[in-house]
Protein backbone atom coordinates (compact mmCIF):
# COMPACT_ATOMS: atom_id res chain seq x y z
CA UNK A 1 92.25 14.22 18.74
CA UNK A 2 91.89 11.51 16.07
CA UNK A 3 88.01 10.59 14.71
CA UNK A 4 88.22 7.46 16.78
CA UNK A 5 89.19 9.24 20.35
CA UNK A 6 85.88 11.48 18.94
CA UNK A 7 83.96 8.67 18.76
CA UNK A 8 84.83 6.88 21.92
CA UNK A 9 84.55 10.07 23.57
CA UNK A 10 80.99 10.87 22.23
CA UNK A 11 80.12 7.19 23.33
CA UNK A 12 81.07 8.16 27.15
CA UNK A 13 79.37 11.04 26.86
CA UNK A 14 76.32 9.22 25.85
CA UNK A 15 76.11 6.71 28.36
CA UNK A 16 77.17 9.56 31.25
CA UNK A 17 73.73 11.29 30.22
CA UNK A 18 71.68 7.65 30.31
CA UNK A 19 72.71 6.87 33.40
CA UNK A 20 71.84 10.25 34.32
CA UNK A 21 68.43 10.17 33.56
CA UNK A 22 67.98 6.62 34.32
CA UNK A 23 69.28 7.28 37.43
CA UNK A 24 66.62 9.98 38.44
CA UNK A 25 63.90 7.30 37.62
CA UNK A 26 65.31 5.01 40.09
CA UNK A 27 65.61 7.70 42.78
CA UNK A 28 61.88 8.79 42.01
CA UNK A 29 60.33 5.28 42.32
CA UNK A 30 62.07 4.62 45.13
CA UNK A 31 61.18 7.46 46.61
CA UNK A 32 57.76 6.85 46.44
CA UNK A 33 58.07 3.10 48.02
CA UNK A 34 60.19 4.82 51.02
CA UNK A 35 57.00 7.59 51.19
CA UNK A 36 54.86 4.38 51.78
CA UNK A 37 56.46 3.26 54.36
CA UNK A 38 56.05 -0.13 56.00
CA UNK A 39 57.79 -3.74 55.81
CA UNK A 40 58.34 -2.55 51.75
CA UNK A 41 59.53 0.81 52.69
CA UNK A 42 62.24 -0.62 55.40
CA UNK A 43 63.18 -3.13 52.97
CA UNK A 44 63.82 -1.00 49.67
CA UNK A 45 66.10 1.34 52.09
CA UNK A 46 68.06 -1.29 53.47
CA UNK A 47 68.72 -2.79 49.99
CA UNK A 48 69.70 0.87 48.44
CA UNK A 49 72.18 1.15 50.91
CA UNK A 50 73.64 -2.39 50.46
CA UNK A 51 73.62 -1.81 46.74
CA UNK A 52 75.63 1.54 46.97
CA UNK A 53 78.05 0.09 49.21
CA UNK A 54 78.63 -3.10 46.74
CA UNK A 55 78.67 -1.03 43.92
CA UNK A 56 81.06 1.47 44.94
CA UNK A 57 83.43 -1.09 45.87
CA UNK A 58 82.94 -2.65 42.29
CA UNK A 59 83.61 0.63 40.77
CA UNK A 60 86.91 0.99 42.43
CA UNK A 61 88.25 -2.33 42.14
CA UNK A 62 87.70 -1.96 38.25
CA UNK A 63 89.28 1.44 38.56
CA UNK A 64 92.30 0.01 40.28
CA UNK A 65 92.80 -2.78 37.90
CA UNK A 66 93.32 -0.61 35.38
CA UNK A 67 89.55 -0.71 33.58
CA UNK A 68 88.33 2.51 31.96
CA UNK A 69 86.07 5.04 33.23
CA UNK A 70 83.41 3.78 30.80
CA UNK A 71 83.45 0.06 31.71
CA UNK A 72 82.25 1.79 35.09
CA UNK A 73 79.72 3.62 33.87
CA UNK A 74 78.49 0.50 31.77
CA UNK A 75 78.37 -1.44 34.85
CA UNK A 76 76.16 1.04 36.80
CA UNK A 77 73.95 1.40 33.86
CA UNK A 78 73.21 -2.81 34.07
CA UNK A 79 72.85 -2.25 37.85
CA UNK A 80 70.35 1.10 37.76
CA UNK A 81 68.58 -0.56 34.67
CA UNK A 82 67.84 -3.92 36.67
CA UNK A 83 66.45 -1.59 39.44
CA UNK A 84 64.23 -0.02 37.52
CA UNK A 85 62.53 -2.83 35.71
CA UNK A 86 62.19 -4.81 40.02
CA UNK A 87 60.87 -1.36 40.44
CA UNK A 88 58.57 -0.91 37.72
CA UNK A 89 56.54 -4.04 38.70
């Protein structure tokens, strides 16, 4: 394994463990707007399924066009990122 295999290795690695943690503070603030409850509650469940359906589907169809395991993790980094900033409000 050349440097540059290293590198772009290292750089999967890296974004594996972001979207790791980034996704655990998505889960926990939606967690707490499900414990709520209500209109808000109802609404933030039916979107987090809609979302994981959609973005499943995204993931494979780049996966069977040929993209790379990282461009999917990239894309679900964008997509759990703008969750957490609607969230954060």
């Amino acid at each position: 394994m050349g440097p540059r295999s290293f590198n772009q290795w290292f750089k999967f690695a890296m974004d594996m463990n972001a979207l790791a943690l980034e996704a655990q503070q998505v889960i926990a603030m939606r967690m707490m707007k499900l414990s709520v409850g209500g209109p808000k509650g109802a609404k933030e469940a039916r979107r987090m399924l809609s979302e994981k359906v959609v973005a499943a589907s995204e993931a494979g169809m780049k996966l069977a066009t040929g993209r790379s395991g990282h461009s999917v993790v990239k894309h679900y980094r964008r997509k759990v990122r703008a969750n957490r900033r609607r969230l954060a409000k």
